[in-house]
Protein backbone atom coordinates (compact mmCIF):
# COMPACT_ATOMS: atom_id res chain seq x y z
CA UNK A 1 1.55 -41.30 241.37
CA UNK A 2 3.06 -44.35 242.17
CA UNK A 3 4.92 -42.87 245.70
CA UNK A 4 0.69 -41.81 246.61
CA UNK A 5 -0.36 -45.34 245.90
CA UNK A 6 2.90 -46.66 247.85
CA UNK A 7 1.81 -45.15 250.67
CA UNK A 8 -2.03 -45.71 250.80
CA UNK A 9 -1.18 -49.48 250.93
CA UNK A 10 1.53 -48.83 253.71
CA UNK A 11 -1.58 -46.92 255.37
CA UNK A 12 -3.85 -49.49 254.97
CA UNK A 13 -1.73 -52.15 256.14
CA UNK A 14 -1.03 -50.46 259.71
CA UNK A 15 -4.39 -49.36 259.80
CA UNK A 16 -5.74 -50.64 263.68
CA UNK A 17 -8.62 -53.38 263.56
CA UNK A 18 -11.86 -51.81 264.61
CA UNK A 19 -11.59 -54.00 267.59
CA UNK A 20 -8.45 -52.76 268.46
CA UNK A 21 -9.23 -49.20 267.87
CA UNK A 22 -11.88 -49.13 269.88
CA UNK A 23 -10.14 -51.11 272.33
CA UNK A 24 -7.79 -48.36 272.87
CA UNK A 25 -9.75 -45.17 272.70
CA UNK A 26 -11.71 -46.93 275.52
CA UNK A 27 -8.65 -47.25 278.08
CA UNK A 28 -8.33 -43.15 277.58
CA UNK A 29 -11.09 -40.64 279.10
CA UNK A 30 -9.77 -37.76 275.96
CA UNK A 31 -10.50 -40.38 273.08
CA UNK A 32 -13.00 -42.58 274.58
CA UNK A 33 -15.22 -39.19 274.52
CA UNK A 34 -14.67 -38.43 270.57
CA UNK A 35 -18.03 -38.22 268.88
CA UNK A 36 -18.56 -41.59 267.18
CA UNK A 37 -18.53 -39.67 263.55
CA UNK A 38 -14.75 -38.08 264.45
CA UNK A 39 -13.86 -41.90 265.40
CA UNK A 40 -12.65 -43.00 261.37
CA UNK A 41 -10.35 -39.87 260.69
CA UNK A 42 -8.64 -40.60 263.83
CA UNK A 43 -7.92 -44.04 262.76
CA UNK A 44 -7.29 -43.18 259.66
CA UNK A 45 -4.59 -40.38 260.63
CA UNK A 46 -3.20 -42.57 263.31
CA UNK A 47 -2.26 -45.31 260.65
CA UNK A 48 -1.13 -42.25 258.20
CA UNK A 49 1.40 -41.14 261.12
CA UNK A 50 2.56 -44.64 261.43
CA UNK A 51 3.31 -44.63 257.85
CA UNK A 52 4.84 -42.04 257.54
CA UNK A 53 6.91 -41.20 261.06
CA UNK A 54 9.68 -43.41 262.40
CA UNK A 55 9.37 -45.69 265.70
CA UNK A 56 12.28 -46.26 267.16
CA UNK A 57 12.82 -47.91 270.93
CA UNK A 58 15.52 -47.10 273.08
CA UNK A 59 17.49 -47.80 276.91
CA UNK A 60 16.75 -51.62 275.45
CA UNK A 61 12.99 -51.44 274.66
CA UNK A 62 12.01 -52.57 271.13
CA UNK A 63 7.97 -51.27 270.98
CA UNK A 64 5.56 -53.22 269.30
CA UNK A 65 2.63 -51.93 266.69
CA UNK A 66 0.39 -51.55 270.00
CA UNK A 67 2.91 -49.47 271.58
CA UNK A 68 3.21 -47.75 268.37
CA UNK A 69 -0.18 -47.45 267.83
CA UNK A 70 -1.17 -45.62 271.13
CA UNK A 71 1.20 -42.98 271.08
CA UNK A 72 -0.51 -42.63 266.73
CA UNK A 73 -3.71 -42.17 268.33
CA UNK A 74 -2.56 -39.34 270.56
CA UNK A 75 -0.79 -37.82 268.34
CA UNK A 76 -3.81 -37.95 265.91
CA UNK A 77 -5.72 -35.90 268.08
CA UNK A 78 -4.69 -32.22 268.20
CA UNK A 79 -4.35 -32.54 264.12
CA UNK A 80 -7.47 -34.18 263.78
CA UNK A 81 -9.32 -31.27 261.85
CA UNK A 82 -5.82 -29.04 261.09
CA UNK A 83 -3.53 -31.71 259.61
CA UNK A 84 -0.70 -33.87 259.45
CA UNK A 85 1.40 -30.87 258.24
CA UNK A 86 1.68 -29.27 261.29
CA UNK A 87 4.31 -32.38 262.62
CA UNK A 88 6.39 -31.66 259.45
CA UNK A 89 9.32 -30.58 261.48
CA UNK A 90 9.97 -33.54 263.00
CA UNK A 91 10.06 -37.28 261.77
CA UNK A 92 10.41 -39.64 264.52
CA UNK A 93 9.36 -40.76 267.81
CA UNK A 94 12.12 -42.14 270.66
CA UNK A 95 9.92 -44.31 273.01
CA UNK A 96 11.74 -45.44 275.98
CA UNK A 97 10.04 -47.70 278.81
CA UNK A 98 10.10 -45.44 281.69
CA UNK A 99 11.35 -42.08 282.09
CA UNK A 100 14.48 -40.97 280.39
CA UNK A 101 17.77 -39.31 282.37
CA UNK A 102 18.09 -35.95 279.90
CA UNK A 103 21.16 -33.38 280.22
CA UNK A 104 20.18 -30.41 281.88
CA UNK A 105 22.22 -27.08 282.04
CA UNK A 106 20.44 -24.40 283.88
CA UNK A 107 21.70 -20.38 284.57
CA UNK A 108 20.94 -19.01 288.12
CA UNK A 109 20.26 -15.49 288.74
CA UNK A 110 23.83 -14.93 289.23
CA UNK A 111 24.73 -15.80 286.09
CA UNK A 112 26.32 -19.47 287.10
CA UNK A 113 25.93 -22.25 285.03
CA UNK A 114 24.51 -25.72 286.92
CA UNK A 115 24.55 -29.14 284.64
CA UNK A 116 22.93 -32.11 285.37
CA UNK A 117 20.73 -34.99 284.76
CA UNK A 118 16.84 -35.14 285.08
CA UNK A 119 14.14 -37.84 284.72
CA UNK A 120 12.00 -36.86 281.80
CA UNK A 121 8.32 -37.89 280.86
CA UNK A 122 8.95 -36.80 277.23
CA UNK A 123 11.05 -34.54 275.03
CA UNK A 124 10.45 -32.80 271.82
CA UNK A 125 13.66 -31.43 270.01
CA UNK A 126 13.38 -28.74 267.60
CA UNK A 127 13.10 -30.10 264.16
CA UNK A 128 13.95 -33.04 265.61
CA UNK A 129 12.89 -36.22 267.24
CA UNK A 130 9.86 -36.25 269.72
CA UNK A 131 11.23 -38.66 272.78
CA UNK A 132 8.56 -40.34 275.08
CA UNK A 133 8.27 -42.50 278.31
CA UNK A 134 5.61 -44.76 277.51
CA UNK A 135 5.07 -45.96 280.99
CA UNK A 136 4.07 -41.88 280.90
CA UNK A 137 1.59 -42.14 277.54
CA UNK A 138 0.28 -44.98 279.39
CA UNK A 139 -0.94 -42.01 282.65
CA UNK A 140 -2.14 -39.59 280.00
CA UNK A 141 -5.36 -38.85 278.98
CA UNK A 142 -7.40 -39.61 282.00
CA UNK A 143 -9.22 -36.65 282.36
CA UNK A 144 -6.75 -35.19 284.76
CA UNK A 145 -4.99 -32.45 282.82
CA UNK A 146 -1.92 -34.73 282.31
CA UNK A 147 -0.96 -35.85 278.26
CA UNK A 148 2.70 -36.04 277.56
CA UNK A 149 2.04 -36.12 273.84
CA UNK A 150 0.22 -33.64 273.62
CA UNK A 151 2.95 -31.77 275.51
CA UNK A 152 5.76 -32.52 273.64
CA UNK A 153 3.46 -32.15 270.48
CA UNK A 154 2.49 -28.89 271.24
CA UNK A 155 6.02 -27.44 271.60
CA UNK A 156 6.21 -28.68 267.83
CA UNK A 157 3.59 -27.16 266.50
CA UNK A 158 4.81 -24.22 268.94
CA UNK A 159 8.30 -24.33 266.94
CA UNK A 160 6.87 -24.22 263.41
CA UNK A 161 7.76 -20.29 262.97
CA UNK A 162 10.85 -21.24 265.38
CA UNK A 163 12.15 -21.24 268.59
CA UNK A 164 9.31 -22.78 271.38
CA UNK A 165 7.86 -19.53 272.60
CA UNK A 166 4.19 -19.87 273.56
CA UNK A 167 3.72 -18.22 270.07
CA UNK A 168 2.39 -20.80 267.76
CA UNK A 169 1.18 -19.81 263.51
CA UNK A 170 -2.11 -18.58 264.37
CA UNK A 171 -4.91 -19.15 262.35
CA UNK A 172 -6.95 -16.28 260.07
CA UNK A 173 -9.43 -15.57 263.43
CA UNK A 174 -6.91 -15.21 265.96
CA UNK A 175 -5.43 -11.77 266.05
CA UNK A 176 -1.63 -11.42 267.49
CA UNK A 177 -3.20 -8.93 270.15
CA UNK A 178 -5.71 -11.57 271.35
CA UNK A 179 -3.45 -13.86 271.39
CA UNK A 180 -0.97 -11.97 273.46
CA UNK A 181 -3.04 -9.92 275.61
CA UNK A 182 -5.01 -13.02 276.75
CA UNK A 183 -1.77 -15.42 277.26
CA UNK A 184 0.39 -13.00 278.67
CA UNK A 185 -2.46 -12.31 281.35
CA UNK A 186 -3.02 -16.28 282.43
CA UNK A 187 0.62 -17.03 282.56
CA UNK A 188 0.95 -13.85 284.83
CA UNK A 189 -2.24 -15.86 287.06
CA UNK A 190 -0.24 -18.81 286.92
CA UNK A 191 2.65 -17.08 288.77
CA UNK A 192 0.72 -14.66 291.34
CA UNK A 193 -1.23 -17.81 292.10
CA UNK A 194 1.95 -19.97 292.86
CA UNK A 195 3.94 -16.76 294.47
CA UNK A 196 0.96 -16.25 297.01
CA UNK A 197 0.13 -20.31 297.52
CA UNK A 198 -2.97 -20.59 295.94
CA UNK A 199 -4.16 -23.51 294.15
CA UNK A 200 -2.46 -22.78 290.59
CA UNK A 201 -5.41 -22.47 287.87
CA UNK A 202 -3.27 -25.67 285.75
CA UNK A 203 -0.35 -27.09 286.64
CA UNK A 204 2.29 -25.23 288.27
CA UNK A 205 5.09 -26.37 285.37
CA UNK A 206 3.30 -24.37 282.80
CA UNK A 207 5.04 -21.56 284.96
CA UNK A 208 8.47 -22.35 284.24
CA UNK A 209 7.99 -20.22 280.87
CA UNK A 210 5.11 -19.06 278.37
CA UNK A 211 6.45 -22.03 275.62
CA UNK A 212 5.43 -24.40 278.45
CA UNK A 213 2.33 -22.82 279.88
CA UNK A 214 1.23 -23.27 276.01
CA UNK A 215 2.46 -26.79 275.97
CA UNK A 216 0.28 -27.67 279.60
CA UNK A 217 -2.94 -25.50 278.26
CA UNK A 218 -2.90 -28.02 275.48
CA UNK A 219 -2.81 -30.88 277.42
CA UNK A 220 -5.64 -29.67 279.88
CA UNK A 221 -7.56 -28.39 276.30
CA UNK A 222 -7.52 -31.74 275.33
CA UNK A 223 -7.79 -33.62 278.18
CA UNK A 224 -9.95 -31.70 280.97
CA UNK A 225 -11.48 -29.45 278.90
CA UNK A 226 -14.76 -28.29 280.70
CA UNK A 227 -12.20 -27.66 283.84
CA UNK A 228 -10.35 -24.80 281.14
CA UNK A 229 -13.31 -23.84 279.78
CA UNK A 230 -14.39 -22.87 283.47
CA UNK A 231 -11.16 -21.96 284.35
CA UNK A 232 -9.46 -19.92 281.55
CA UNK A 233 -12.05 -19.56 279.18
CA UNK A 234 -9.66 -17.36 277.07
CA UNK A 235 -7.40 -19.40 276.81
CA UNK A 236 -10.09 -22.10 275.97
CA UNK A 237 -12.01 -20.38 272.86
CA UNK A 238 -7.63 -19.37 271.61
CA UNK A 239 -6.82 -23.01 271.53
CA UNK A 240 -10.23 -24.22 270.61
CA UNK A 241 -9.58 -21.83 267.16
CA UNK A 242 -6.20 -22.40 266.77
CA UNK A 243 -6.83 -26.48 266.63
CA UNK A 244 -10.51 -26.16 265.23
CA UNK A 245 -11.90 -28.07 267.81
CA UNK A 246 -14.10 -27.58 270.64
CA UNK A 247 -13.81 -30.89 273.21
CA UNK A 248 -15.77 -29.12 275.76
CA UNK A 249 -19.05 -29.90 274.21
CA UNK A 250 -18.14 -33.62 274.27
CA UNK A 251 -19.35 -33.55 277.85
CA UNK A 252 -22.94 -32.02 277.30
């Protein structure tokens, strides 16, 4: 069809340089580890997201392809072996310089109302835009359990059967139990650990609700994932079905 050939050329002409491919998975500890024979579908699906999603700059920052292209490579990477389809909710990314000011509007226990502003990292929007600091992107992936696209990339594959609810599609070999029984029980660490000042077993925002524990389990999946493995190793083998992956072996 002539739209299919339209858009192999578009592919191929935002497709990185080796050079520059390489260049970047090297300045990130969660692609510079990618077995050398997963290294050409990730370039390949980082110039078919650049094809195909929007790139738009904001608060006065007008990205370039490079800018572009690092935030393609992340975002390659939790849809390396599932697919493209699973961002099909949302069409473009909002990259700002820094972090963001976002509205806010919180409900205490008594029922009031608080609004405000807050500096963001990154947002995603359901069926909407995915918004990202890239002065943020730039901290991520550095083997310390911090990616903010994963993050906000996780909530949208998290919002594919709707609201973002720590309840993503799951895939033929993960029963709703499992799934369930095992996530309900780490979240439930998460808070006992931070109610009784222990070292939390990931970070302590995954606690502000089971759609964002999900969210910060993918990001330490993907970016420190012996450290879940050891950790959570439920968790681990859910996600490591559910994106048909297993990035823990990278480090043996």
């Amino acid at each position: 069809m002539l739209w299919r050939r339209g858009l192999e050329r578009r592919i191929s002409e935002l497709m990185p340089s080796q050079a520059l491919f390489e260049s970047r998975l090297a300045d990130f500890t969660c692609l510079a580890r990618l077995p050398e024979q997963d290294r050409p579908r990730l370039r390949r699906l980082a110039a078919e997201i650049l094809a195909t999603k929007q790139f738009l700059g904001a608060g006065g920052l007008q990205p370039d392809y490079r800018d572009c292209l690092t935030v393609a490579l992340h975002a390659a990477l939790p849809v390396l072996d599932i697919g493209l389809d699973n961002y099909r909710n949302f069409q473009t990314f909002i990259l700002y310089a820094q972090p963001f000011e976002a509205d806010i509007e919180e409900t205490d226990e008594a029922g009031v109302v608080h609004r405000g502003r807050d500096l963001r990292a990154g947002e995603a929007w359901h069926r909407g835009p995915v918004v990202l600091s890239l002065s943020d992107v730039a901290d991520s992936g550095h083997g310390e359990g911090f990616h903010v696209v994963i993050h906000e990339l996780a909530h949208q594959i998290d919002q594919l059967n709707g609201e973002a609810n720590g309840f993503p599609l799951l895939t033929a070999d993960i029963s709703h139990e499992d799934w369930v029984r095992s996530f309900s029980a780490a979240y439930q660490q998460l808070l006992d650990e931070i109610e009784s000042g222990q070292p939390p077993c990931i970070d302590d925002y995954g606690a502000e609700s089971p759609a964002e524990f999900f969210a910060v389990a993918c990001e330490f999946f993907f970016d420190c994932p012996d450290y879940l493995d050891d950790t959570l190793p439920e968790i681990y083998s859910l996600l490591s079905r559910l994106f048909k992956q297993d990035p823990a072996a990278h480090y043996q």
